[in-house]
Structures are given as structure tokens and as C-alpha cells.
PDB file of N, CA and C in Angstrom:
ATOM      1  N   UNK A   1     -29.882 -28.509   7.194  1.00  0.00           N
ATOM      2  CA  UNK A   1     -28.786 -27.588   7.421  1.00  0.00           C
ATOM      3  C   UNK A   1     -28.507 -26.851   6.115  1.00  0.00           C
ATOM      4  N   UNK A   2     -28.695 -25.299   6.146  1.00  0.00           N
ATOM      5  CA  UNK A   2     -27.918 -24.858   4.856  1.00  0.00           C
ATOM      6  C   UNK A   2     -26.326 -24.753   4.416  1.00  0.00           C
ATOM      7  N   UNK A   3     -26.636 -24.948   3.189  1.00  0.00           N
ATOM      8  CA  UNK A   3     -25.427 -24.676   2.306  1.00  0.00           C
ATOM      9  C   UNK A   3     -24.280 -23.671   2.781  1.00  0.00           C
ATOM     10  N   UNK A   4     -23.111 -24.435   3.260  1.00  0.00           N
ATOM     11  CA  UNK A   4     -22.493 -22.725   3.443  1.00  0.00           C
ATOM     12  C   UNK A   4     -21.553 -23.264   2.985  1.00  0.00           C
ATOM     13  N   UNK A   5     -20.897 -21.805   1.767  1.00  0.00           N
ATOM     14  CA  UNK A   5     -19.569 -21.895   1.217  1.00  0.00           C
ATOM     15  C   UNK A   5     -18.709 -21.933   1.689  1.00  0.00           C
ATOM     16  N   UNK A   6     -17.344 -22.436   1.594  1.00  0.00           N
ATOM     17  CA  UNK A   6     -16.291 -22.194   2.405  1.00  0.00           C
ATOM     18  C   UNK A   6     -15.094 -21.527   2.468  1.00  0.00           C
ATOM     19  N   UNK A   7     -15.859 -20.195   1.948  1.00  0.00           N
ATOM     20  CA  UNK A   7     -15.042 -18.702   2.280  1.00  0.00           C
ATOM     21  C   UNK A   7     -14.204 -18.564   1.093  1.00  0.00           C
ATOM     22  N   UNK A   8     -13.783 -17.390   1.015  1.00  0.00           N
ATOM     23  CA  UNK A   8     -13.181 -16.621  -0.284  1.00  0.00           C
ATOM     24  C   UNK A   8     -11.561 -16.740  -0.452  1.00  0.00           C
ATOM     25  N   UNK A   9     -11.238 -17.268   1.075  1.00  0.00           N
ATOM     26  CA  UNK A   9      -9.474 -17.653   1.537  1.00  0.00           C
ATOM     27  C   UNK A   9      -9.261 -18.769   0.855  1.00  0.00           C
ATOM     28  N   UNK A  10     -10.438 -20.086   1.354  1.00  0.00           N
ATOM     29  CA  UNK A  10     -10.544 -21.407   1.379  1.00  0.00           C
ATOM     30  C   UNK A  10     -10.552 -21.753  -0.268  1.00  0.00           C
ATOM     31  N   UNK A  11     -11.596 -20.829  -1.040  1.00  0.00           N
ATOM     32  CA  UNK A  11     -11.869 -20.894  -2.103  1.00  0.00           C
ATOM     33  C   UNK A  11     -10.248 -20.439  -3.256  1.00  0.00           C
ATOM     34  N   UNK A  12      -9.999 -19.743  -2.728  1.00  0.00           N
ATOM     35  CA  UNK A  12      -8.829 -19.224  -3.523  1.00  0.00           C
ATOM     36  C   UNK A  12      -7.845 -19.980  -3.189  1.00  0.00           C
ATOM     37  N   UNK A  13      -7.358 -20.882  -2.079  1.00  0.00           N
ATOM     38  CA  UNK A  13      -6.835 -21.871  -1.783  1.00  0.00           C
ATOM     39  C   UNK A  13      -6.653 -23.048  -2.729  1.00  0.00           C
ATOM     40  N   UNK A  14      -7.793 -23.451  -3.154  1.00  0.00           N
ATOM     41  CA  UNK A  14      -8.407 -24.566  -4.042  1.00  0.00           C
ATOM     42  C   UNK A  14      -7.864 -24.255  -5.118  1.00  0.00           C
ATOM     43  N   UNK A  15      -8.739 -22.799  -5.382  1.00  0.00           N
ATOM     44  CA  UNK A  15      -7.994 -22.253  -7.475  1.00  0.00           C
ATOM     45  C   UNK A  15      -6.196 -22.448  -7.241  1.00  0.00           C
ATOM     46  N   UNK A  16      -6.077 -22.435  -6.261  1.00  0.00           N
ATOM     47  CA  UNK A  16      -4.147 -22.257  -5.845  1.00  0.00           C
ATOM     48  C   UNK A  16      -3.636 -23.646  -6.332  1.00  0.00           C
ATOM     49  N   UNK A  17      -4.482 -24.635  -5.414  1.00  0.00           N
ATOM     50  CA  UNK A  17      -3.714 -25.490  -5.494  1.00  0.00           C
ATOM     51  C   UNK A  17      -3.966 -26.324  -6.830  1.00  0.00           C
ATOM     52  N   UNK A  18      -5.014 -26.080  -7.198  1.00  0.00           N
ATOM     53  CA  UNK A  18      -5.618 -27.137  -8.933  1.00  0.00           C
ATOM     54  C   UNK A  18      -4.561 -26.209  -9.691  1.00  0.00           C
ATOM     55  N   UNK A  19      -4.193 -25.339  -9.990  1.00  0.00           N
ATOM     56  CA  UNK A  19      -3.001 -24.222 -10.859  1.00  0.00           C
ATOM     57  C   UNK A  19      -1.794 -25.139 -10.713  1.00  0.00           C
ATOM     58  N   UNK A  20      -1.524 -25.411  -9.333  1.00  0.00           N
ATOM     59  CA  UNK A  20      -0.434 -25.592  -9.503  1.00  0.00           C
ATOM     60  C   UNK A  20      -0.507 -27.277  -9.773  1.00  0.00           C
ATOM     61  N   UNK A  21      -1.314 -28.091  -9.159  1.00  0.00           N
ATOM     62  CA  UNK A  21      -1.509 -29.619  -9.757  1.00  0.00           C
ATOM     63  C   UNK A  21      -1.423 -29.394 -11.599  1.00  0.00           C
ATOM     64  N   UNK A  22      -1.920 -28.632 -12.044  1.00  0.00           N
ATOM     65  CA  UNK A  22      -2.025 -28.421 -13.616  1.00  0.00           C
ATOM     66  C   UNK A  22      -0.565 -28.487 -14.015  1.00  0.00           C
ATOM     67  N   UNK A  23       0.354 -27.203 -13.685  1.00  0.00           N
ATOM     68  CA  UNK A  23       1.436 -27.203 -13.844  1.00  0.00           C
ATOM     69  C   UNK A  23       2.448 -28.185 -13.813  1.00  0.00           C
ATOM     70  N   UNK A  24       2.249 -28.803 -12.641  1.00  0.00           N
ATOM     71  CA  UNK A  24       3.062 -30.241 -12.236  1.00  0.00           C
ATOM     72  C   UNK A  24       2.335 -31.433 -13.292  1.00  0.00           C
ATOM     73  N   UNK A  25       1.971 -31.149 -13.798  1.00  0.00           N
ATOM     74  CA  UNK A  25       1.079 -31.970 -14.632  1.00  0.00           C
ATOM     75  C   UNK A  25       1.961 -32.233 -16.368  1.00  0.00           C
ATOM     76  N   UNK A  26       1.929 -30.564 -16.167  1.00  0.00           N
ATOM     77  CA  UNK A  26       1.773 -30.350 -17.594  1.00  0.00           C
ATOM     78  C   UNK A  26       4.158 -30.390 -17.780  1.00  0.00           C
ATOM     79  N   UNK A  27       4.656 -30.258 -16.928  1.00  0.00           N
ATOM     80  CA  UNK A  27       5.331 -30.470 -16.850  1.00  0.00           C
ATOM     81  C   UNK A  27       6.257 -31.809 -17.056  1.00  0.00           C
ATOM     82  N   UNK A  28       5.407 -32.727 -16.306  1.00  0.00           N
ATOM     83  CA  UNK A  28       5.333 -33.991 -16.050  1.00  0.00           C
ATOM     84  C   UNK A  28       5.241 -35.019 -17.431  1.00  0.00           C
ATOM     85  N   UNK A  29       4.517 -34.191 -17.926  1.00  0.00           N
ATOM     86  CA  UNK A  29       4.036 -34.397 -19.512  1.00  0.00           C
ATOM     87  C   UNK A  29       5.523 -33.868 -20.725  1.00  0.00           C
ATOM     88  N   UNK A  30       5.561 -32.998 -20.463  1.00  0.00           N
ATOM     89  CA  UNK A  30       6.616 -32.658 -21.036  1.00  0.00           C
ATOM     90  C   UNK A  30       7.766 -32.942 -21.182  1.00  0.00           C
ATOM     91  N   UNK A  31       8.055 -33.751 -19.931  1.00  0.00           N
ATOM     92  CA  UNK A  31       9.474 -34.690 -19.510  1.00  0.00           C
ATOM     93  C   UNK A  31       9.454 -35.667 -20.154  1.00  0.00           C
ATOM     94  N   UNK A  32       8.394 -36.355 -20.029  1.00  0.00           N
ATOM     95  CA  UNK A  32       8.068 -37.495 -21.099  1.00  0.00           C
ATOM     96  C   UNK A  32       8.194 -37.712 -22.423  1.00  0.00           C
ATOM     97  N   UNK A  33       7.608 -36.635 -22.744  1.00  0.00           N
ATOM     98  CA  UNK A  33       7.832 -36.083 -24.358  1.00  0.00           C
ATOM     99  C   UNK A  33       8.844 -36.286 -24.573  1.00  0.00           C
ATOM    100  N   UNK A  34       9.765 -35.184 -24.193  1.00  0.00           N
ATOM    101  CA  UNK A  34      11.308 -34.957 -24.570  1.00  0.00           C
ATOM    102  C   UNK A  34      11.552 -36.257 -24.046  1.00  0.00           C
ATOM    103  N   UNK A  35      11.847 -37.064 -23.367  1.00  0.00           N
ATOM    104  CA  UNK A  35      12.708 -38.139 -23.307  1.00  0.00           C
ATOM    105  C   UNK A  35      12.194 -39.346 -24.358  1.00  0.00           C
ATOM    106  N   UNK A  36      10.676 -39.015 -24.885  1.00  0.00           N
ATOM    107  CA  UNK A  36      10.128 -39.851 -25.769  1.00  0.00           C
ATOM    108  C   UNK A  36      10.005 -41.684 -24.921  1.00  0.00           C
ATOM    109  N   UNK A  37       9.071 -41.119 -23.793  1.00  0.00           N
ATOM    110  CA  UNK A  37       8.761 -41.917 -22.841  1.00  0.00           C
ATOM    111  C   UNK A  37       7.318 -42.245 -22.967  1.00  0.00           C
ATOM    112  N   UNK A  38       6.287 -42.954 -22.864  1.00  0.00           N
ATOM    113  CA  UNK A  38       5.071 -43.207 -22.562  1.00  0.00           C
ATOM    114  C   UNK A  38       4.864 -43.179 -21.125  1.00  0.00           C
ATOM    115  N   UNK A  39       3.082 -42.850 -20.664  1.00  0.00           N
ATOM    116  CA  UNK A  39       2.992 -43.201 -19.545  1.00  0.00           C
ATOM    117  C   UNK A  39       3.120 -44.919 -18.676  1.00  0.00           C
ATOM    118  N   UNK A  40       2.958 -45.538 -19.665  1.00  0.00           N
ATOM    119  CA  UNK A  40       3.611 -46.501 -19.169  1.00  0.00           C
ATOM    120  C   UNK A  40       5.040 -46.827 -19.006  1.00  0.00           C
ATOM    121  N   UNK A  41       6.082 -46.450 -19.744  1.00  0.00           N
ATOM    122  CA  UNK A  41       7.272 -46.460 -19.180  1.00  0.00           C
ATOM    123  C   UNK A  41       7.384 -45.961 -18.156  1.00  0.00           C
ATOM    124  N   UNK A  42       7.040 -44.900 -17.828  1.00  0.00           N
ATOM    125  CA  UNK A  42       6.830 -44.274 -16.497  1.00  0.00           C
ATOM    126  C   UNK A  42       6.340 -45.462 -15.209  1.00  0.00           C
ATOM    127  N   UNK A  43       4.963 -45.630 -15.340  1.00  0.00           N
ATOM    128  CA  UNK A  43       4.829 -46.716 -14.484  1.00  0.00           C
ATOM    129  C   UNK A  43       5.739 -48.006 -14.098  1.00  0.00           C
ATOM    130  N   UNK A  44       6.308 -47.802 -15.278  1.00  0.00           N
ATOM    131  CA  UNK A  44       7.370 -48.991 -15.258  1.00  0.00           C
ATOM    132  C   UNK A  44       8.504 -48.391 -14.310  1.00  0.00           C
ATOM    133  N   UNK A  45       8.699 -47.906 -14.382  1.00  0.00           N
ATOM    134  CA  UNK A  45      10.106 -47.219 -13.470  1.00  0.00           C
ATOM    135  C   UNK A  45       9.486 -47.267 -12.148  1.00  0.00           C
ATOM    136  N   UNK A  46       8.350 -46.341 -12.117  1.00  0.00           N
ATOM    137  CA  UNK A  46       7.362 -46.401 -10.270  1.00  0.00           C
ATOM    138  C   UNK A  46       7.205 -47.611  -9.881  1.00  0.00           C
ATOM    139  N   UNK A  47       7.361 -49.098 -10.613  1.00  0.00           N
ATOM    140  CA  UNK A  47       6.608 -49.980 -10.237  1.00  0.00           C
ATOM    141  C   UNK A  47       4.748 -49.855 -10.265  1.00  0.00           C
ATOM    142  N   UNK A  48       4.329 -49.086 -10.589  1.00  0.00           N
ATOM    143  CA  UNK A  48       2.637 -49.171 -10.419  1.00  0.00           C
ATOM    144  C   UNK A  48       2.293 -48.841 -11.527  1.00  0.00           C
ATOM    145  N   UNK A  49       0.881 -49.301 -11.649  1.00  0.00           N
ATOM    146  CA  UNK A  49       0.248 -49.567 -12.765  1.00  0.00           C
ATOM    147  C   UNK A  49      -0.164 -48.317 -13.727  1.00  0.00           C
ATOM    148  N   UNK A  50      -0.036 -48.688 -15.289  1.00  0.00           N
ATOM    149  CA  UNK A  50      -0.363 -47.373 -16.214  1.00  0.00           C
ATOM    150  C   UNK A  50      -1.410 -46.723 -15.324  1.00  0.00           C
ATOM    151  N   UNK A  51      -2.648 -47.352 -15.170  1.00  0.00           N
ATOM    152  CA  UNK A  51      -3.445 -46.671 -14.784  1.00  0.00           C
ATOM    153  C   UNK A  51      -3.511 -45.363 -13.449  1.00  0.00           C
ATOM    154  N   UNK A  52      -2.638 -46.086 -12.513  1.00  0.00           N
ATOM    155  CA  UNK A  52      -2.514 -44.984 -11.393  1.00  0.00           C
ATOM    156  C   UNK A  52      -1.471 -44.094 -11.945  1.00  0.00           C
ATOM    157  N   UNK A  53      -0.609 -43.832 -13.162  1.00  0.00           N
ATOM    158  CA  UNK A  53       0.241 -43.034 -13.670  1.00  0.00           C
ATOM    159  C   UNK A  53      -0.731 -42.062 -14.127  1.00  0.00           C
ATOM    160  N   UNK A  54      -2.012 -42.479 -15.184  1.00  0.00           N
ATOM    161  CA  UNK A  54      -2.924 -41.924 -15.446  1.00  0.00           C
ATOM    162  C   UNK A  54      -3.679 -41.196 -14.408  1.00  0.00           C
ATOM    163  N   UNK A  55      -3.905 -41.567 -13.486  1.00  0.00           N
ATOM    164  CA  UNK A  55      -4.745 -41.115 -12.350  1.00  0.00           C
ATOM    165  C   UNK A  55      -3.726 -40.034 -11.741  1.00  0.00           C
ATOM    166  N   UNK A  56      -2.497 -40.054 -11.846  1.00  0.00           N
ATOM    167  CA  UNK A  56      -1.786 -38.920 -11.030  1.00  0.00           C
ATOM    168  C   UNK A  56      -1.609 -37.544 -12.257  1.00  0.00           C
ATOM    169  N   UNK A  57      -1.794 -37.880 -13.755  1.00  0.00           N
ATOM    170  CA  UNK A  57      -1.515 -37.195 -14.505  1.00  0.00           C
ATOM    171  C   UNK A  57      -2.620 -36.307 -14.852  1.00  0.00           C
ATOM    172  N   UNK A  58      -3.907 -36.914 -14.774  1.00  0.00           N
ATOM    173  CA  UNK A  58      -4.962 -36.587 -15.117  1.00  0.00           C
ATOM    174  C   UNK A  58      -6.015 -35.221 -14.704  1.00  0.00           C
ATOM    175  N   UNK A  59      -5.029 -34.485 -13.949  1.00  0.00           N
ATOM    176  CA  UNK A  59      -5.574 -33.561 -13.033  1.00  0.00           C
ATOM    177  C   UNK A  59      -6.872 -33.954 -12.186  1.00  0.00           C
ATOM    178  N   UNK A  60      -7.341 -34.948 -11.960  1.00  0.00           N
ATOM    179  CA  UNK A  60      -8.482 -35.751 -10.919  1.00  0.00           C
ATOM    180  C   UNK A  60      -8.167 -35.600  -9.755  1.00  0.00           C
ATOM    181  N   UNK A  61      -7.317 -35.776  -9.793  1.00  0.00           N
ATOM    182  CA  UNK A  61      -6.167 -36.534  -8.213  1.00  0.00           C
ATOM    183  C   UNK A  61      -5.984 -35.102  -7.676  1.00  0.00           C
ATOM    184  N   UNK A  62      -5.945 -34.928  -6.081  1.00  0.00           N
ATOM    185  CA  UNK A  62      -5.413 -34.123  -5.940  1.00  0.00           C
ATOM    186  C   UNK A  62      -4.270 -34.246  -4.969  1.00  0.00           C
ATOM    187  N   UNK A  63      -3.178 -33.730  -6.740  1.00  0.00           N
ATOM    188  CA  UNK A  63      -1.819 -34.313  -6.590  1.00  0.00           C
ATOM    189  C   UNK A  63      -1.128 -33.656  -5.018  1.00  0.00           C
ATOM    190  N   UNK A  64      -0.535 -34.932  -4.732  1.00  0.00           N
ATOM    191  CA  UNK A  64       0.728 -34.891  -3.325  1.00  0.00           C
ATOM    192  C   UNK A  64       1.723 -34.570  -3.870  1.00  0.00           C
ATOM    193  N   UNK A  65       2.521 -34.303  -3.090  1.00  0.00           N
ATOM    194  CA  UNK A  65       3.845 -34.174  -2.381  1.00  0.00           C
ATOM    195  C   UNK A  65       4.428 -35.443  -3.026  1.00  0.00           C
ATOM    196  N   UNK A  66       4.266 -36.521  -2.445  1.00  0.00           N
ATOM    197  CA  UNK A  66       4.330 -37.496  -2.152  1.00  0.00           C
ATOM    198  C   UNK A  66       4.625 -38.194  -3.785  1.00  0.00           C
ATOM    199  N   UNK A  67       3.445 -37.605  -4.195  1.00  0.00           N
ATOM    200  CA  UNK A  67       2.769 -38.888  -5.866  1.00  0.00           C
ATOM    201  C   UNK A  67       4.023 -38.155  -6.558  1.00  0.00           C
ATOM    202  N   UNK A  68       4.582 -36.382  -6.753  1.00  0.00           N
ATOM    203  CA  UNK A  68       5.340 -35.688  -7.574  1.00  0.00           C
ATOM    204  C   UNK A  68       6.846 -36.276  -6.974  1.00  0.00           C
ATOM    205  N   UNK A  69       7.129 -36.456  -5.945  1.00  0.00           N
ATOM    206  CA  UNK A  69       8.118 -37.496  -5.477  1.00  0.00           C
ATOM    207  C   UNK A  69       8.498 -38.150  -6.099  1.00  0.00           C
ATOM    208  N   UNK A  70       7.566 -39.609  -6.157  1.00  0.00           N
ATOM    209  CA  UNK A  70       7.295 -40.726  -6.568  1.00  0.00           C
ATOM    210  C   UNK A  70       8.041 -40.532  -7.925  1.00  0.00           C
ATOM    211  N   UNK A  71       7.387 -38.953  -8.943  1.00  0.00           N
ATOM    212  CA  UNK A  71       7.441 -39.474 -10.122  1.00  0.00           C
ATOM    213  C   UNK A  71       8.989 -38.793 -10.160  1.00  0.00           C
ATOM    214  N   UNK A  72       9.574 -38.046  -9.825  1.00  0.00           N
ATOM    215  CA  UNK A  72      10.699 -37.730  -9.887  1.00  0.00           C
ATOM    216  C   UNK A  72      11.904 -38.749  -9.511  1.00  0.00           C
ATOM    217  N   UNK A  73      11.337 -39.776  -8.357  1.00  0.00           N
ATOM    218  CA  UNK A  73      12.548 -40.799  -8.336  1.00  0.00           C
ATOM    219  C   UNK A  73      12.391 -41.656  -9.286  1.00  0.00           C
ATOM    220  N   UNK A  74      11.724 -42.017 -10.079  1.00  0.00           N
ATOM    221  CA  UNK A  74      11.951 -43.132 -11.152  1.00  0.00           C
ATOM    222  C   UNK A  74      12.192 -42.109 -12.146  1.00  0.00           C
ATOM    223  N   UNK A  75      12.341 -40.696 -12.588  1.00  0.00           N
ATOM    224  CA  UNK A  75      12.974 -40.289 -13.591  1.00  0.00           C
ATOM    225  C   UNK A  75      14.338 -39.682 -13.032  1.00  0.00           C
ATOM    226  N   UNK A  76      14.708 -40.225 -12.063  1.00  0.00           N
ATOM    227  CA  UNK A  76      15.848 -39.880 -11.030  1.00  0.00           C
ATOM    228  C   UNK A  76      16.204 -38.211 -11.185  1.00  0.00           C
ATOM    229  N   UNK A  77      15.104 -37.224 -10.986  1.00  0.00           N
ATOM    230  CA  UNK A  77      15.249 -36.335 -11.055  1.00  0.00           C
ATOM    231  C   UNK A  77      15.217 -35.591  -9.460  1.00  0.00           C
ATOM    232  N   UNK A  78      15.006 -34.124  -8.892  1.00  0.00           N
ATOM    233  CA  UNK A  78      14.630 -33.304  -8.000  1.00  0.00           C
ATOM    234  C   UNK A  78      13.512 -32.862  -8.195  1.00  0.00           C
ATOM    235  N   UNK A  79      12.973 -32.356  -7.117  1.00  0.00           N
ATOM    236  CA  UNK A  79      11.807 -31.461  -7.432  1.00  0.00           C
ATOM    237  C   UNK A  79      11.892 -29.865  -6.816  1.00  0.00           C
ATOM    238  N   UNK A  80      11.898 -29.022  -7.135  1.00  0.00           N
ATOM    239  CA  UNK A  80      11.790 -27.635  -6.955  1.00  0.00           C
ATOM    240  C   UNK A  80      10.860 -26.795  -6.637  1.00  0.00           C
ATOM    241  N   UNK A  81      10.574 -26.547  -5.560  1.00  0.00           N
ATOM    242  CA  UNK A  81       9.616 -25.766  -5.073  1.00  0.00           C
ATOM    243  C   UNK A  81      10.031 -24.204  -4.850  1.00  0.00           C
ATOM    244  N   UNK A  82       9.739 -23.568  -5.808  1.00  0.00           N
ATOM    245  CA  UNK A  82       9.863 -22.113  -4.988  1.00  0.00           C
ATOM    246  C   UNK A  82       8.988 -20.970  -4.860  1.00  0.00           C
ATOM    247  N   UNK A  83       8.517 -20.472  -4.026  1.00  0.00           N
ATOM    248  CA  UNK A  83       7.617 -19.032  -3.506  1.00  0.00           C
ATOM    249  C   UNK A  83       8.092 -17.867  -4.447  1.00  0.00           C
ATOM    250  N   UNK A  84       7.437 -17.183  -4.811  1.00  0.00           N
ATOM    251  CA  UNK A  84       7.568 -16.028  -5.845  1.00  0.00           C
ATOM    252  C   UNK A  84       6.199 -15.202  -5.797  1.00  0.00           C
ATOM    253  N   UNK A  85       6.746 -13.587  -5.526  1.00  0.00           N
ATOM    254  CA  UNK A  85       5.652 -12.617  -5.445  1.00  0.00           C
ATOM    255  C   UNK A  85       4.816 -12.693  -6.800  1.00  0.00           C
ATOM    256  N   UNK A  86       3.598 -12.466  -6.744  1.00  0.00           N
ATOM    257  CA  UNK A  86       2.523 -12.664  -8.098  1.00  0.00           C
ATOM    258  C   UNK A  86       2.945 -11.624  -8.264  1.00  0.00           C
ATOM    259  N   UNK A  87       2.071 -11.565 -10.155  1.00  0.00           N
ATOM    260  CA  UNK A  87       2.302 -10.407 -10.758  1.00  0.00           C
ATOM    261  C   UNK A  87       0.765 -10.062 -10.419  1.00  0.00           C
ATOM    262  N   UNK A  88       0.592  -8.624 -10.469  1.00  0.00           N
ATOM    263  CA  UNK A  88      -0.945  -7.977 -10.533  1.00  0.00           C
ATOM    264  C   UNK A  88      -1.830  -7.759 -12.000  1.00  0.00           C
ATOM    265  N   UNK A  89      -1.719  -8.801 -12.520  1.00  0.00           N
ATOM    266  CA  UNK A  89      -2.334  -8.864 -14.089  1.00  0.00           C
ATOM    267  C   UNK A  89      -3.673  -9.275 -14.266  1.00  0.00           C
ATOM    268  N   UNK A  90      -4.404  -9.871 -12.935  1.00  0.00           N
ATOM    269  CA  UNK A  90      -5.708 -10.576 -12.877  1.00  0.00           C
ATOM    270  C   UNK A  90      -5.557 -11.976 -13.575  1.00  0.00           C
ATOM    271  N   UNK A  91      -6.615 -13.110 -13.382  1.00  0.00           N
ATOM    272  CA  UNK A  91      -6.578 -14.204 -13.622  1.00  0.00           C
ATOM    273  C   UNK A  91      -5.254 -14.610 -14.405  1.00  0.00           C
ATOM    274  N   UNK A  92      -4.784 -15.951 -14.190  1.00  0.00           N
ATOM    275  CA  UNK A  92      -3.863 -16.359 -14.943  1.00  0.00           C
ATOM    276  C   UNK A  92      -3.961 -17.483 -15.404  1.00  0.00           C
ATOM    277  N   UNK A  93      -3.282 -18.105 -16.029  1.00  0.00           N
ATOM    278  CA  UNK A  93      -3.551 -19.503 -16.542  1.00  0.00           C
ATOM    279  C   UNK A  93      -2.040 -19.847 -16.749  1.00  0.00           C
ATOM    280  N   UNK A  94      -1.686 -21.293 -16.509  1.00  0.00           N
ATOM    281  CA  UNK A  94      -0.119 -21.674 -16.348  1.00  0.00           C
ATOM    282  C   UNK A  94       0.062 -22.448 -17.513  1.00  0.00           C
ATOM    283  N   UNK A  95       1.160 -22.362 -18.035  1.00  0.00           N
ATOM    284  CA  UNK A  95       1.640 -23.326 -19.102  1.00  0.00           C
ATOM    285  C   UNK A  95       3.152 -23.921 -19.070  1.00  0.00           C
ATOM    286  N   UNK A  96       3.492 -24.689 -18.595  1.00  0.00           N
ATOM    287  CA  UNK A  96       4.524 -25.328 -18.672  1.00  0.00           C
ATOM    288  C   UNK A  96       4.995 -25.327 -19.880  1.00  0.00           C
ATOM    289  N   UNK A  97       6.910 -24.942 -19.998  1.00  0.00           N
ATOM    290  CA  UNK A  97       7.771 -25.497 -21.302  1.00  0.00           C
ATOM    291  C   UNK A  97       7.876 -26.476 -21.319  1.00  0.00           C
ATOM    292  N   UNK A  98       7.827 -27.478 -21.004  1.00  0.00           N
ATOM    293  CA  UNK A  98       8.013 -29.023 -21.275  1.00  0.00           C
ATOM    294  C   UNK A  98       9.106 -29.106 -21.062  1.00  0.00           C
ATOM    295  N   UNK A  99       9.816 -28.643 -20.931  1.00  0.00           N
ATOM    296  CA  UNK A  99      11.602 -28.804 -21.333  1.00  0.00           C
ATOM    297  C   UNK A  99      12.130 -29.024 -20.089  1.00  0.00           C
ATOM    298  N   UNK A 100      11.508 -29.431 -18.894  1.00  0.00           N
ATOM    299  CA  UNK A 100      12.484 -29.991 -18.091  1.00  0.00           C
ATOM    300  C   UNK A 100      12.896 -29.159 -16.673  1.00  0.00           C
ATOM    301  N   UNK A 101      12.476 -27.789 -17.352  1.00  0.00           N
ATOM    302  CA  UNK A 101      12.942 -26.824 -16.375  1.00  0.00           C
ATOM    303  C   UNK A 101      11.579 -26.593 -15.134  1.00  0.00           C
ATOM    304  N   UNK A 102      11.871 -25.172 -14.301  1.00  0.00           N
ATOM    305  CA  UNK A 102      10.974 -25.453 -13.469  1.00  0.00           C
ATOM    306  C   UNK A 102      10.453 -23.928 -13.826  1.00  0.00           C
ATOM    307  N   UNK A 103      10.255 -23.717 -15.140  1.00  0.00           N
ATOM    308  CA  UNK A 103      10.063 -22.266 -16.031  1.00  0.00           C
ATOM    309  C   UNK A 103       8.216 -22.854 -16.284  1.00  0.00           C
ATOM    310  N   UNK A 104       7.235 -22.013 -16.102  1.00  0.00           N
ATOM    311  CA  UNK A 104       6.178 -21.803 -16.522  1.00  0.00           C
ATOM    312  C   UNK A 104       6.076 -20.476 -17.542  1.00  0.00           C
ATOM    313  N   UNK A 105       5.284 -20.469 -18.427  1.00  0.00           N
ATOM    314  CA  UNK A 105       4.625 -19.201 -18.500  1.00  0.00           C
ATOM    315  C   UNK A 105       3.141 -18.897 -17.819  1.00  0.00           C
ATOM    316  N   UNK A 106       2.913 -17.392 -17.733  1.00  0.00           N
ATOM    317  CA  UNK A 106       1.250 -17.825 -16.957  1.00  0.00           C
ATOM    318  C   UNK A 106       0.966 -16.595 -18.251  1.00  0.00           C
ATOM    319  N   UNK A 107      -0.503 -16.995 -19.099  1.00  0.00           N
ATOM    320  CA  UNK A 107      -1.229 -15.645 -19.597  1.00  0.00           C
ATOM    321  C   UNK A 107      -2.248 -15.569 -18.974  1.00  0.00           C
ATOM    322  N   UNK A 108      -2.993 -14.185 -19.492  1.00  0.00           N
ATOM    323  CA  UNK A 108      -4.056 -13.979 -19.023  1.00  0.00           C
ATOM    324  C   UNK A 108      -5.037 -14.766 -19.883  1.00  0.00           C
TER     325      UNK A 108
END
């Protein structure tokens, strides 16, 4: 059977959702920082092991709903989801402030 890609929707889907796993990532990271937390304190609060803290942080995983949940109730925080029209600048790349907020920058 040949190879068939799975379309230019499907594909841009994927770049969508690894962007935004990055972000939640890099965010995630940043909370830590500022509170001057390790990933194991973290685990410690989830109950589960450094390692699956690692595994959700690591951009591998492809992060849930569910896992960004998880990490928000043991830092007894919310999570914020909101839809926003793109800008037309071509490729972007996301960078989280660390600081807590739900503020990215994206450059080219």
C-alpha cells in the first residue's frame, strides 16, 4: 500500500497543536521558576512520579486537557483557554513570559 500523507488541514492541525503543547510547556516551566519549585515538587503536589512530570513537560507527550488540568490543580491554579484571530506575519514561533500570565509572545 502506498504512502499517503495526511493532507495539508491534518498537517497544519499537528504544527497547531505541538505550538501550543510548547507553550503550555514553556509556561508551565515558568510557574515553577517563579515560585522556585522543582519538577519534583510538582509531582509531589500531583501525587505522581518526577518522571511522568517529566514526560508531561517534555514536549513528547501529546499534552491533554486532562495532564494541563492535573497540573493546574496541584498549583491550585485555572487554566485559560482563549481563541484569537492570527496575525498574517508567516511562520511563528511561541514564547511564553513565565510570569504566570496567559501572555505569549510569538516571533517570526
Amino acid at each position: 500500500m502506498p504512502w499517503k500523507s495526511k493532507g495539508e488541514k491534518a498537517e497544519a492541525a499537528d504544527r497547531a497543536g505541538a505550538r501550543l503543547a510548547r507553550q503550555a510547556t514553556v509556561e508551565v516551566a515558568g510557574l515553577l521558576g517563579k515560585r522556585d519549585m522543582s519538577r519534583a515538587d510538582l509531582a509531589r503536589l500531583m501525587g505522581v512520579s518526577p518522571g511522568r512530570v517529566s514526560q508531561i513537560l517534555s514536549g513528547d507527550e501529546n499534552l491533554t486537557l486532562r495532564s494541563l488540568a492535573a497540573v493546574a490543580e496541584a498549583l491550585e491554579l485555572d487554566v485559560k483557554i482563549s481563541f484569537v484571530e492570527p496575525k498574517d506575519d508567516g511562520p511563528r514561533r511561541a514564547h511564553g513570559l513565565g510570569d504566570g500570565s496567559d501572555a505569549f509572545v510569538f516571533v517570526p
